[in-house]
N, C-alpha and C. Protein backbone atom coordinates (compact mmCIF):
# COMPACT_ATOMS: atom_id res chain seq x y z
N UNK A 1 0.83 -1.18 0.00
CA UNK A 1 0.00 0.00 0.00
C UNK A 1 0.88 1.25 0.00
N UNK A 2 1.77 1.20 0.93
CA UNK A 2 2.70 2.34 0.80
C UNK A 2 3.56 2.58 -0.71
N UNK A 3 3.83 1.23 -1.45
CA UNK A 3 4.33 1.65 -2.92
C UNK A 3 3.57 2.27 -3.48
N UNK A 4 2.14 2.30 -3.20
CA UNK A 4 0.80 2.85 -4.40
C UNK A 4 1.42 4.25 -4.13
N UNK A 5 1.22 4.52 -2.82
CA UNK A 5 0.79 5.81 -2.56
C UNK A 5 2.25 7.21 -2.91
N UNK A 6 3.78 6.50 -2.59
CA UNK A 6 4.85 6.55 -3.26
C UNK A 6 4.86 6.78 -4.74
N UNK A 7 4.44 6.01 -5.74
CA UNK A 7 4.49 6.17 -7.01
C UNK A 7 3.32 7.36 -7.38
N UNK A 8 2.22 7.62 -6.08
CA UNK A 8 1.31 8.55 -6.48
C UNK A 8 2.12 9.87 -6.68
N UNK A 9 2.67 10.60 -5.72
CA UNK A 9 3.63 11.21 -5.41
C UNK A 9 4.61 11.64 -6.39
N UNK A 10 5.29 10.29 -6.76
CA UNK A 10 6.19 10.53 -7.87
C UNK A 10 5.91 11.16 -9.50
N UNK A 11 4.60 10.71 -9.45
CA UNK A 11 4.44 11.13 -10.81
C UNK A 11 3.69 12.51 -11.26
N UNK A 12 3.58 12.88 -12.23
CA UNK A 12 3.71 14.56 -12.18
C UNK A 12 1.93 14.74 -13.11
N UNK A 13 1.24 15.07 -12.85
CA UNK A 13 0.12 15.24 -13.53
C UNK A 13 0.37 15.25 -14.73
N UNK A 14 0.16 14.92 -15.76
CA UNK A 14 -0.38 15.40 -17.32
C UNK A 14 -0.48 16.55 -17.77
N UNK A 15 1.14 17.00 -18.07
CA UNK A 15 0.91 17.92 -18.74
C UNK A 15 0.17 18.88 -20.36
N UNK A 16 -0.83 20.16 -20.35
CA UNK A 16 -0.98 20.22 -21.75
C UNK A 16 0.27 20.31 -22.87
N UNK A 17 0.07 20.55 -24.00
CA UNK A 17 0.85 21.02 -24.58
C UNK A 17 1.28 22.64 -24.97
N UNK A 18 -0.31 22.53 -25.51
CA UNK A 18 -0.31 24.12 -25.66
C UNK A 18 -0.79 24.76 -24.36
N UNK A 19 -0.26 26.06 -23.95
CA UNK A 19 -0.43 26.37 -22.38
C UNK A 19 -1.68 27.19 -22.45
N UNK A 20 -2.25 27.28 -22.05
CA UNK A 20 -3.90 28.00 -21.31
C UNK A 20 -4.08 28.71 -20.62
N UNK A 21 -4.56 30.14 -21.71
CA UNK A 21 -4.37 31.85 -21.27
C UNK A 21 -5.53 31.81 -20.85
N UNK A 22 -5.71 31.71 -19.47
CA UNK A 22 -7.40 32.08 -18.66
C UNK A 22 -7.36 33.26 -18.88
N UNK A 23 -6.46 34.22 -18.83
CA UNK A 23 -7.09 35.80 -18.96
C UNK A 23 -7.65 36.03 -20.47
N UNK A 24 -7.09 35.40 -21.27
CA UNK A 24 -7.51 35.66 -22.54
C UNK A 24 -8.98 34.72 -22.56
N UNK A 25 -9.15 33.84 -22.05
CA UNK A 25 -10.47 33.36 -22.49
C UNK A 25 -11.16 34.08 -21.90
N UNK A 26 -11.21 34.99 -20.79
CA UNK A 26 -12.19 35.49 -20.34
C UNK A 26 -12.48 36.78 -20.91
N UNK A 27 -11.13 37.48 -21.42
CA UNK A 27 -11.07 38.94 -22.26
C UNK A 27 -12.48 38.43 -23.57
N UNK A 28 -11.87 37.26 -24.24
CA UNK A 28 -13.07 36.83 -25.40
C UNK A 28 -14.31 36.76 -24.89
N UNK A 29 -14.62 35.95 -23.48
CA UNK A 29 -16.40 36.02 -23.26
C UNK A 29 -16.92 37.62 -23.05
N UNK A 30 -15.85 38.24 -21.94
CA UNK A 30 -16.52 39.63 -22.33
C UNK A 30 -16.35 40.34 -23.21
N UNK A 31 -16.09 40.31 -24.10
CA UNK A 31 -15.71 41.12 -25.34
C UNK A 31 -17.34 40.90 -26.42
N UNK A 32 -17.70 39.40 -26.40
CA UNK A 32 -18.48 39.05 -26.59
C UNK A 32 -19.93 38.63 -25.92
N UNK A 33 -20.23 39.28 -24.81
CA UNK A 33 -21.30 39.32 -24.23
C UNK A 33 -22.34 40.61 -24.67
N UNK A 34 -23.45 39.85 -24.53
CA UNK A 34 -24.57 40.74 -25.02
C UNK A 34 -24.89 40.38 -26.85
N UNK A 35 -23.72 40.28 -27.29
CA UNK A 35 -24.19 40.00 -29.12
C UNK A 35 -24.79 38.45 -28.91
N UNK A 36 -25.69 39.01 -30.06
CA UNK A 36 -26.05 37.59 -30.19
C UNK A 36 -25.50 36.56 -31.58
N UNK A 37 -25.55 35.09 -31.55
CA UNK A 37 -25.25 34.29 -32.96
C UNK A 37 -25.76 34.31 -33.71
N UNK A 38 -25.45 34.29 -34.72
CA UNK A 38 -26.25 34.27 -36.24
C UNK A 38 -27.08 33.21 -36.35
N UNK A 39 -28.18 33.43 -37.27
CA UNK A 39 -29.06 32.62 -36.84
C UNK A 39 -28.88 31.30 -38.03
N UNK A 40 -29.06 30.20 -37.64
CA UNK A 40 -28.60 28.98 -38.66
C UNK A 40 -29.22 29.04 -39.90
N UNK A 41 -28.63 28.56 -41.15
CA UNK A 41 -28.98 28.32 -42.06
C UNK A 41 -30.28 27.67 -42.51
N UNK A 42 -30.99 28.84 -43.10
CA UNK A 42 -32.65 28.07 -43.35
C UNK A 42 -33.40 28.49 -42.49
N UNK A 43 -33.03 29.32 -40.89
CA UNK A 43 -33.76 30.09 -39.97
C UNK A 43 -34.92 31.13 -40.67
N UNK A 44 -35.74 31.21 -40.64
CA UNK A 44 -36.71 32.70 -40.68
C UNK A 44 -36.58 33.70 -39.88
N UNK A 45 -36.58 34.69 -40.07
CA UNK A 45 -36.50 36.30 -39.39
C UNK A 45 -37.94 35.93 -38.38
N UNK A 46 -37.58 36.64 -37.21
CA UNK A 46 -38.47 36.63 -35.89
C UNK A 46 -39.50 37.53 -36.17
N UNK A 47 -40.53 37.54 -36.16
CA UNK A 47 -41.71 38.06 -36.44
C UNK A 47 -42.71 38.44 -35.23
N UNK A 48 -43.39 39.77 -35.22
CA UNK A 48 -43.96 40.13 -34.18
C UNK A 48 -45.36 39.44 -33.71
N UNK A 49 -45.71 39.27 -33.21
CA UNK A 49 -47.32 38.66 -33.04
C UNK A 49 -48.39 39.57 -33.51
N UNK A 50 -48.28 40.39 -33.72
CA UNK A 50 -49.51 41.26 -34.72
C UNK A 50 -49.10 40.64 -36.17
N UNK A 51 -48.02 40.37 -36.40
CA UNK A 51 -47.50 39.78 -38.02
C UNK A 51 -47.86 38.21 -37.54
N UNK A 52 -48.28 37.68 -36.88
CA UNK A 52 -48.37 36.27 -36.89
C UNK A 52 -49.57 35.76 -37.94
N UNK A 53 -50.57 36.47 -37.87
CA UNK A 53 -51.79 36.21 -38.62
C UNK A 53 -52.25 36.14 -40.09
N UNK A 54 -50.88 37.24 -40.45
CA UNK A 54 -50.58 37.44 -42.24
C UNK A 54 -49.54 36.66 -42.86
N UNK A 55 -50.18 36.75 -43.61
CA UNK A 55 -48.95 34.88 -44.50
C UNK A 55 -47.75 35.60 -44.48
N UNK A 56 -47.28 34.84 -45.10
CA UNK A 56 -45.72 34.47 -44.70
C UNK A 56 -45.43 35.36 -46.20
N UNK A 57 -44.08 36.08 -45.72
CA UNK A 57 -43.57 36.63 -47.27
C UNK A 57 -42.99 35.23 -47.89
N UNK A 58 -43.07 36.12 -48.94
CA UNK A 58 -42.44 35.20 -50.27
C UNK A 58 -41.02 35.36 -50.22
N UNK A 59 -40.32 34.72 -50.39
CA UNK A 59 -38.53 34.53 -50.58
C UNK A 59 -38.25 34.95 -51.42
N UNK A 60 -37.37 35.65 -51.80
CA UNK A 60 -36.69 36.72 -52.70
C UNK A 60 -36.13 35.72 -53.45
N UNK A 61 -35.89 35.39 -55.06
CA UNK A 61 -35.42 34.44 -55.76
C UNK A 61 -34.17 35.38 -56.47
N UNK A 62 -32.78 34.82 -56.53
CA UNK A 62 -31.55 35.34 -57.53
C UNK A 62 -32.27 34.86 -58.83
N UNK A 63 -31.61 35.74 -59.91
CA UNK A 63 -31.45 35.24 -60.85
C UNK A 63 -30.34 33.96 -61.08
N UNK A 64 -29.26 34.53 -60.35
CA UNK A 64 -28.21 33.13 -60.37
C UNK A 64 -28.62 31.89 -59.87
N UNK A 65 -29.69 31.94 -58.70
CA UNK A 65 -29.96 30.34 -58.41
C UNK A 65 -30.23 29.38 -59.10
N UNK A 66 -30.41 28.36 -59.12
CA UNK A 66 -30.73 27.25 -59.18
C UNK A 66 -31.91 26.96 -58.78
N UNK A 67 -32.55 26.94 -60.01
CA UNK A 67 -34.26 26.70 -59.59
C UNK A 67 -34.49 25.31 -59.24
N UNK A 68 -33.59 24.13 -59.80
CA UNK A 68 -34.10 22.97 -59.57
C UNK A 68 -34.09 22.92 -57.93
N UNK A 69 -32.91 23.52 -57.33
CA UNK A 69 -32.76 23.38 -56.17
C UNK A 69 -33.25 24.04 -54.79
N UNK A 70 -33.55 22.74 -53.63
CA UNK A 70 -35.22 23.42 -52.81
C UNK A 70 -34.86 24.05 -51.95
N UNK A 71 -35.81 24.78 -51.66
CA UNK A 71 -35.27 26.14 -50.60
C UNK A 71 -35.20 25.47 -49.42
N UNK A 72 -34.12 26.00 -48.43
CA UNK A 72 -33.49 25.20 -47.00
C UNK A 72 -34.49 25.70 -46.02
N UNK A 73 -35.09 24.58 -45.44
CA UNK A 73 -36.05 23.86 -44.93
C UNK A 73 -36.13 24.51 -43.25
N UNK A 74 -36.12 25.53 -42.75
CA UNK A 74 -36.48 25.78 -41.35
C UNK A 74 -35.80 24.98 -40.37
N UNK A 75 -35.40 25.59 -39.67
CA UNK A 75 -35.03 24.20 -38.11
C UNK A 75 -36.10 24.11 -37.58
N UNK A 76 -36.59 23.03 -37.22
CA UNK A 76 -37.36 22.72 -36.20
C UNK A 76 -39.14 23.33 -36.84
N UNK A 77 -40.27 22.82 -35.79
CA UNK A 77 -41.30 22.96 -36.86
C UNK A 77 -42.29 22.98 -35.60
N UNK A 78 -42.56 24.50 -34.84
CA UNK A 78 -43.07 24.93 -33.74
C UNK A 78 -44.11 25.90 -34.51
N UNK A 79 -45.34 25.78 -33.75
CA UNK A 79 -46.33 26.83 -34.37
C UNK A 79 -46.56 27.44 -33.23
N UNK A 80 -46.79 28.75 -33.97
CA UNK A 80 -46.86 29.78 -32.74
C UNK A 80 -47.82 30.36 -33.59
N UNK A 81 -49.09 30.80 -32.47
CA UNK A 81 -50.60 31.12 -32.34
C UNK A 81 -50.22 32.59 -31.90
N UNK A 82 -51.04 33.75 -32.43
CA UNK A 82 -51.68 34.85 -31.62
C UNK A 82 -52.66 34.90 -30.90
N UNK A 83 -52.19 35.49 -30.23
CA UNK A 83 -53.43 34.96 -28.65
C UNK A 83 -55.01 35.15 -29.02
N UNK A 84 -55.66 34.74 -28.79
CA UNK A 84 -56.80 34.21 -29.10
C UNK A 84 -57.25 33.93 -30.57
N UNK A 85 -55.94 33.21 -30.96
CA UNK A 85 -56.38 32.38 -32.59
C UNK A 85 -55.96 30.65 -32.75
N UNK A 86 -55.40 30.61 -31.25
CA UNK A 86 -55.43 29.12 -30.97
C UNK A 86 -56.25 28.04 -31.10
N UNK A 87 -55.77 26.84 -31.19
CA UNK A 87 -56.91 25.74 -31.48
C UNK A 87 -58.14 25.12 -30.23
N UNK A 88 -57.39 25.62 -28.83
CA UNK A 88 -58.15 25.96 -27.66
C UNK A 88 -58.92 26.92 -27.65
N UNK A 89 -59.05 27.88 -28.40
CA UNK A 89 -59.95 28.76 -28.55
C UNK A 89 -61.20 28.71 -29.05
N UNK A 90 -61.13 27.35 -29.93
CA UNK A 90 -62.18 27.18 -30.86
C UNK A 90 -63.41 26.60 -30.11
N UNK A 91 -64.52 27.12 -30.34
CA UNK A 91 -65.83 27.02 -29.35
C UNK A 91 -67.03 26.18 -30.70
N UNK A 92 -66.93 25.18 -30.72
CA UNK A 92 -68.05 24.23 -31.62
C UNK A 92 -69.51 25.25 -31.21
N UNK A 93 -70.02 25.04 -32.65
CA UNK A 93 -71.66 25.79 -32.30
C UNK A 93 -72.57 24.79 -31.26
N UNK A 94 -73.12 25.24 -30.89
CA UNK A 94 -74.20 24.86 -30.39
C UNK A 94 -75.24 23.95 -30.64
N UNK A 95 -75.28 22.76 -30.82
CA UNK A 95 -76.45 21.76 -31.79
C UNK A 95 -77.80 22.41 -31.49
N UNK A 96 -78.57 22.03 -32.42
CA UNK A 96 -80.27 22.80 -32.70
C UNK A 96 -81.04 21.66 -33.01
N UNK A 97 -82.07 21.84 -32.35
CA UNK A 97 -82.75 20.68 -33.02
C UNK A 97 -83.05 20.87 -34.52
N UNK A 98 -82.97 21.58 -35.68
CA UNK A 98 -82.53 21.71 -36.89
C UNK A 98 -81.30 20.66 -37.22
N UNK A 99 -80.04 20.13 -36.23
CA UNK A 99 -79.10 19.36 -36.66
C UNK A 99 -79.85 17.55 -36.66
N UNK A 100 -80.77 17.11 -35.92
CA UNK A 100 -81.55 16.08 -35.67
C UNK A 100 -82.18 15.79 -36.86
N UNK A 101 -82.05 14.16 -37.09
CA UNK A 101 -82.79 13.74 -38.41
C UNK A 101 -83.95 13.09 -37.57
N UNK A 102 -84.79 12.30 -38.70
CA UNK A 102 -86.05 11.67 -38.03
C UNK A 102 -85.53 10.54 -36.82
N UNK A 103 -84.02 9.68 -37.61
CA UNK A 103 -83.53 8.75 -36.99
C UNK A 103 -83.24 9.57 -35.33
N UNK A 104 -82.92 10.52 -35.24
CA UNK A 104 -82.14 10.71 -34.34
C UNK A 104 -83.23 11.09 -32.90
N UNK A 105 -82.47 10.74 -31.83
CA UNK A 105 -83.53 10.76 -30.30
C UNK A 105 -83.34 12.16 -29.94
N UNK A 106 -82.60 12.80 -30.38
CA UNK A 106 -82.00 14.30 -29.26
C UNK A 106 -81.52 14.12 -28.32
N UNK A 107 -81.24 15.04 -27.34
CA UNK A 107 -79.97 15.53 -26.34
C UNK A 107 -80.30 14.37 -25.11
N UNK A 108 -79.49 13.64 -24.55
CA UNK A 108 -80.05 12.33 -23.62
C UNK A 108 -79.79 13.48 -22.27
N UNK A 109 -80.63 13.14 -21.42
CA UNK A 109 -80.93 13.75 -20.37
C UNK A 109 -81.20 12.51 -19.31
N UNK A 110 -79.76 12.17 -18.36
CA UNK A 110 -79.94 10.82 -18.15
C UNK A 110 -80.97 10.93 -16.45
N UNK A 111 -81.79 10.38 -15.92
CA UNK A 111 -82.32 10.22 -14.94
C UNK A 111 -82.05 10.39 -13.56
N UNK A 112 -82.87 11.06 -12.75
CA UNK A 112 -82.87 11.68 -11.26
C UNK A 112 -81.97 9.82 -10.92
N UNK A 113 -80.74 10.24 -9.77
CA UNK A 113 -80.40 8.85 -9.38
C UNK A 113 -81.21 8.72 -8.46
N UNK A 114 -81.50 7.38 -7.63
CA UNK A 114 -82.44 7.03 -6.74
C UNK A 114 -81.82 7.31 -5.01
N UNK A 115 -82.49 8.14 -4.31
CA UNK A 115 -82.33 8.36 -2.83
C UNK A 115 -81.33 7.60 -2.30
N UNK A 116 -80.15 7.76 -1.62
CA UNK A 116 -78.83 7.00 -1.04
C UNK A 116 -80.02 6.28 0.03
N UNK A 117 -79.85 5.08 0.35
CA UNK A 117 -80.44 4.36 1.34
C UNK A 117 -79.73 5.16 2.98
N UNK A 118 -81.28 4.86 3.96
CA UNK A 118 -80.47 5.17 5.27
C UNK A 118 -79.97 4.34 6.03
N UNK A 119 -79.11 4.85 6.69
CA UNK A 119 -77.97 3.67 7.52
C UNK A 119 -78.72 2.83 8.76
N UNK A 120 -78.70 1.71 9.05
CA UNK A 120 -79.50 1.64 10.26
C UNK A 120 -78.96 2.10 11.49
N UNK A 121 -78.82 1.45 12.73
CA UNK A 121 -78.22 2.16 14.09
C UNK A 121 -77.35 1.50 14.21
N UNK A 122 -77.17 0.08 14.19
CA UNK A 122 -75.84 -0.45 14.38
C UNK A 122 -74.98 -0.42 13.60
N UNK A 123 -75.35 -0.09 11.98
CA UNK A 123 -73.92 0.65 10.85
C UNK A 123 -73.42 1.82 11.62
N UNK A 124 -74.39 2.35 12.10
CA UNK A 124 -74.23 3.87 12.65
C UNK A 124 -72.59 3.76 13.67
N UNK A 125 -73.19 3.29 14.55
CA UNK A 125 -72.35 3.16 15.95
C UNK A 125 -71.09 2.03 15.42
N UNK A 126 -70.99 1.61 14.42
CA UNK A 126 -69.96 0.52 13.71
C UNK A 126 -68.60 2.14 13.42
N UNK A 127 -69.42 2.20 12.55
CA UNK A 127 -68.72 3.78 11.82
C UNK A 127 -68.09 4.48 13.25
N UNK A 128 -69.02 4.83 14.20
CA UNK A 128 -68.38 5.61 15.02
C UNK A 128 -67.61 5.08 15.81
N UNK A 129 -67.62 3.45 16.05
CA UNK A 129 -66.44 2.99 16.84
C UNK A 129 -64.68 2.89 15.82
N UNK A 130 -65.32 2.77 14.60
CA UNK A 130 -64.06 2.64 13.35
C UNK A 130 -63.35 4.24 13.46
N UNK A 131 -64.28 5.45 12.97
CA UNK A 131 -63.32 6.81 13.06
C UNK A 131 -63.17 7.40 14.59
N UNK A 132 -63.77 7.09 15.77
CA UNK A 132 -63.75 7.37 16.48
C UNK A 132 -62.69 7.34 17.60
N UNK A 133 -62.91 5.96 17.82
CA UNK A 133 -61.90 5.74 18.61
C UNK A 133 -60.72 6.22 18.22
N UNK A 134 -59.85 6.01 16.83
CA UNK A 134 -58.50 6.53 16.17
C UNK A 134 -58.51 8.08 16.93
N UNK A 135 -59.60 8.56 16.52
CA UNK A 135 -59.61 10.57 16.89
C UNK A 135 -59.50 10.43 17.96
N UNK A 136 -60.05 9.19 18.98
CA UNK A 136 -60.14 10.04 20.88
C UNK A 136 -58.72 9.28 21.41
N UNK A 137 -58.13 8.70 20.46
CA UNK A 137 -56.86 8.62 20.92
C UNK A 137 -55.62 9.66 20.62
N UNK A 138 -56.17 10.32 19.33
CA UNK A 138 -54.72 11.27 18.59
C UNK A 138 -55.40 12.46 19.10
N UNK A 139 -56.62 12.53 19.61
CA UNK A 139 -56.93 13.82 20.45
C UNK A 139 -55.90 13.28 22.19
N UNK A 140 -56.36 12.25 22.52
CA UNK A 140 -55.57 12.31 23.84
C UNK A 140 -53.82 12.43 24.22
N UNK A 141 -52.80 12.31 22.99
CA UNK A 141 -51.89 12.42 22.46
C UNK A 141 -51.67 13.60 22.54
N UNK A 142 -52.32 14.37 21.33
CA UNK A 142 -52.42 15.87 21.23
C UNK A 142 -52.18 16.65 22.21
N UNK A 143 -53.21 16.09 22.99
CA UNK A 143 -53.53 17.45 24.62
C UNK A 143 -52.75 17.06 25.61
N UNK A 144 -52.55 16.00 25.60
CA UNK A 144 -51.46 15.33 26.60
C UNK A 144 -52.54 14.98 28.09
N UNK A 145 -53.29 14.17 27.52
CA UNK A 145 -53.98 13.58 29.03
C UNK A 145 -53.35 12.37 29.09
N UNK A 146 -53.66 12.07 30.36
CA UNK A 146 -52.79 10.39 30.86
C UNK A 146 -53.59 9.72 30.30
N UNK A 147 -52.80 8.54 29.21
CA UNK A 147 -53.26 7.36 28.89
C UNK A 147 -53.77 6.23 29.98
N UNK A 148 -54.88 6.67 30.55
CA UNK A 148 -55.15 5.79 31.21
C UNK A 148 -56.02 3.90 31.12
N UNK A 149 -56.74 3.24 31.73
CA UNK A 149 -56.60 2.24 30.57
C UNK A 149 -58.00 2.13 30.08
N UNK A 150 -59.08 2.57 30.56
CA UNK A 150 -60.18 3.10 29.91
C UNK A 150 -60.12 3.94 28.41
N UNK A 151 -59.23 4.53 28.92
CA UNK A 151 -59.53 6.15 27.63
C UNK A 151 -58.84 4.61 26.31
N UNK A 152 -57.75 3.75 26.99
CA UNK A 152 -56.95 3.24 25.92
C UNK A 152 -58.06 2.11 25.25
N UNK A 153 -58.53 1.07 26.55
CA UNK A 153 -59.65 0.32 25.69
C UNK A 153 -60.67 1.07 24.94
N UNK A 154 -61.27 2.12 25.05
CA UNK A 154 -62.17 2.71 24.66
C UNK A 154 -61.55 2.85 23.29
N UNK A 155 -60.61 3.09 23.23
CA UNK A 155 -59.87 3.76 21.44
C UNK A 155 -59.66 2.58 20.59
N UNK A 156 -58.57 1.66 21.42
CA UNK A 156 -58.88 0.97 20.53
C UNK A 156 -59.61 -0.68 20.65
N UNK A 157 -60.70 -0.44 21.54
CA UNK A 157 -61.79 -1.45 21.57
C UNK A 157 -62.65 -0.77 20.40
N UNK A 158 -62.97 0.20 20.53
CA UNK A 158 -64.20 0.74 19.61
C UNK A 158 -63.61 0.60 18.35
N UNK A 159 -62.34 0.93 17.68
CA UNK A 159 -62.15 0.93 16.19
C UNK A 159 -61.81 -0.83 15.98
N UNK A 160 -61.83 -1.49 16.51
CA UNK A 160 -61.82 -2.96 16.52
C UNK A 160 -63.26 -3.77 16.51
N UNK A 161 -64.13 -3.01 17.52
CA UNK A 161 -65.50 -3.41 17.54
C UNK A 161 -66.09 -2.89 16.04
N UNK A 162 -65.41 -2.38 15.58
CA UNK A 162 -66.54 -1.01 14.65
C UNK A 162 -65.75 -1.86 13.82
N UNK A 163 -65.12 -1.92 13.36
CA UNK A 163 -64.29 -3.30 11.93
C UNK A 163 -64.73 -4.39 12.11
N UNK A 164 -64.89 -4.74 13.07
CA UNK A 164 -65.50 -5.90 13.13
C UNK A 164 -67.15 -6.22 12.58
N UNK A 165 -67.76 -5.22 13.02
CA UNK A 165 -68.77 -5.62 13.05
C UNK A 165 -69.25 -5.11 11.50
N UNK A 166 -68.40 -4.19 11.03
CA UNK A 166 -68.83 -3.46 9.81
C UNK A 166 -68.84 -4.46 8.58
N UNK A 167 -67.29 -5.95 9.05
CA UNK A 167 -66.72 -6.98 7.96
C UNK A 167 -68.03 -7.96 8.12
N UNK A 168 -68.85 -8.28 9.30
CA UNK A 168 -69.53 -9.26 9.46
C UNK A 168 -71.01 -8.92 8.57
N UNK A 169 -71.26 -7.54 8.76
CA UNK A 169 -72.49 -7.30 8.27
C UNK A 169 -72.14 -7.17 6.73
N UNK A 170 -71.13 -7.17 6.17
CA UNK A 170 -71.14 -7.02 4.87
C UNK A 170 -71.60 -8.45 3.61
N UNK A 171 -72.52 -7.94 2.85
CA UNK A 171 -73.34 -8.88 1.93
C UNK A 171 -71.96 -9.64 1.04
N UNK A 172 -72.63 -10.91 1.24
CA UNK A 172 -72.02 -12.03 0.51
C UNK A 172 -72.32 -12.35 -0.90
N UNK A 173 -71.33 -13.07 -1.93
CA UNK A 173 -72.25 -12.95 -2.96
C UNK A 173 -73.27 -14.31 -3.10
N UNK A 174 -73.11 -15.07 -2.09
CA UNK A 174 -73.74 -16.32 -2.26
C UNK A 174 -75.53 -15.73 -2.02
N UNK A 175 -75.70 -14.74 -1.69
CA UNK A 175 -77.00 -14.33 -1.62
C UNK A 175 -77.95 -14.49 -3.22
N UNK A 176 -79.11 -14.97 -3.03
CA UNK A 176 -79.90 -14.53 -4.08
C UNK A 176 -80.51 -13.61 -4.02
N UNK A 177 -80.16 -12.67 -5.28
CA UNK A 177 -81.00 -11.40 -5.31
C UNK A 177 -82.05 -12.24 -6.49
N UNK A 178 -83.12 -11.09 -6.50
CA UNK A 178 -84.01 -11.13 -7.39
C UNK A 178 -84.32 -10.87 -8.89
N UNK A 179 -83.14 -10.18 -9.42
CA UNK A 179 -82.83 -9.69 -10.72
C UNK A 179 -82.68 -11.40 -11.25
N UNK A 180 -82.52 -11.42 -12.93
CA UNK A 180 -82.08 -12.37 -13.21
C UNK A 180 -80.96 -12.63 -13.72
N UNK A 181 -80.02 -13.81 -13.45
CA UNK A 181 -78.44 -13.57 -13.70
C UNK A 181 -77.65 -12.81 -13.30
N UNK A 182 -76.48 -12.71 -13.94
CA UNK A 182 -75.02 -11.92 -13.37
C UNK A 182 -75.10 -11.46 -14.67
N UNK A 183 -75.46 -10.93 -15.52
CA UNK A 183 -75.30 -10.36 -16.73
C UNK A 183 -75.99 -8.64 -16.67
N UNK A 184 -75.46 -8.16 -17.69
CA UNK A 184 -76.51 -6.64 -18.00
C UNK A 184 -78.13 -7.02 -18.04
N UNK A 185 -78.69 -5.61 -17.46
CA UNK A 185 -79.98 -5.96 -17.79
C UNK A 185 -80.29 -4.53 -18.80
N UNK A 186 -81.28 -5.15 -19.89
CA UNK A 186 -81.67 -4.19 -20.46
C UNK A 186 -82.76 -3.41 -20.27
């Protein structure tokens, strides 16, 4: 281990060849800050957004060119919208009953859903032993009362009673309902 670290020592970094004027590279970035690069070959001139809406000029043709040959092709192929001429903007009319043939039913207007059923008393008190107890324990936490062993069975007897009793009452599928089959009904 000590030879590694010996031969580390001995040997001399990697020198460049040509030597490296930091003052001069930095004289070039500021010399050149603020201009900007030319823009690549086949670029279009930047255009204002009031000019977005009117076609595009026509390209100036030499007489010397070469007509067979096709004009250089844009970088890249981004559309840019004037504000409120976007394709999100576009608002479909309104259907009429004028758009309706004989075939057709009109606008479906699907049906009042039917009254949520009410809970009985022992779902009731199931529920309140399930969220309950959790709260009258992270309330007794909270405030800092003594865990005593009431307050503790109470918390978590009730969210144990209340799971419990909530898994037992839950419908099986071995039940017969009255519909017919396991299929859609029409």
């Amino acid at each position: 281990m000590a030879e590694h670290e010996s031969d580390r020592e001995d040997r001399e970094p990697d020198e460049q060849k040509v030597p490296f004027d930091e003052d001069a590279a930095w004289r070039a970035i500021v010399a050149g800050y603020g201009e900007e690069p030319p823009d690549p070959p086949g670029a279009r001139p930047f255009r204002s957004v009031e000019d977005l809406a009117l076609p595009e000029p026509e390209p100036e043709k030499d007489a010397e060119s070469d007509t067979d040959k096709a004009p250089a092709r844009p970088l890249g192929s981004s559309v840019s919208f004037a504000p409120g001429v976007g394709p999100r903007d576009h608002n479909p009319p309104e259907p009429s009953e004028d758009d309706f043939d004989e075939d057709d039913e009109g606008h479906f207007v699907p049906p009042e859903p039917p009254p949520l059923p009410t809970a009985d008393t022992t779902a009731k008190f199931a529920w309140l032993g399930v969220v309950g107890g959790p709260v009258l324990l992270l309330l007794a936490v909270l405030l800092g009362w003594d865990m005593t062993w009431w307050l503790t069975t109470l918390g978590i007897g009730g969210f144990l009673g209340g799971f419990a009793t909530l898994v037992m009452r839950m419908r099986t599928d071995d039940e017969e309902d009255d519909g017919p089959g396991r299929g859609a009904v029409v």
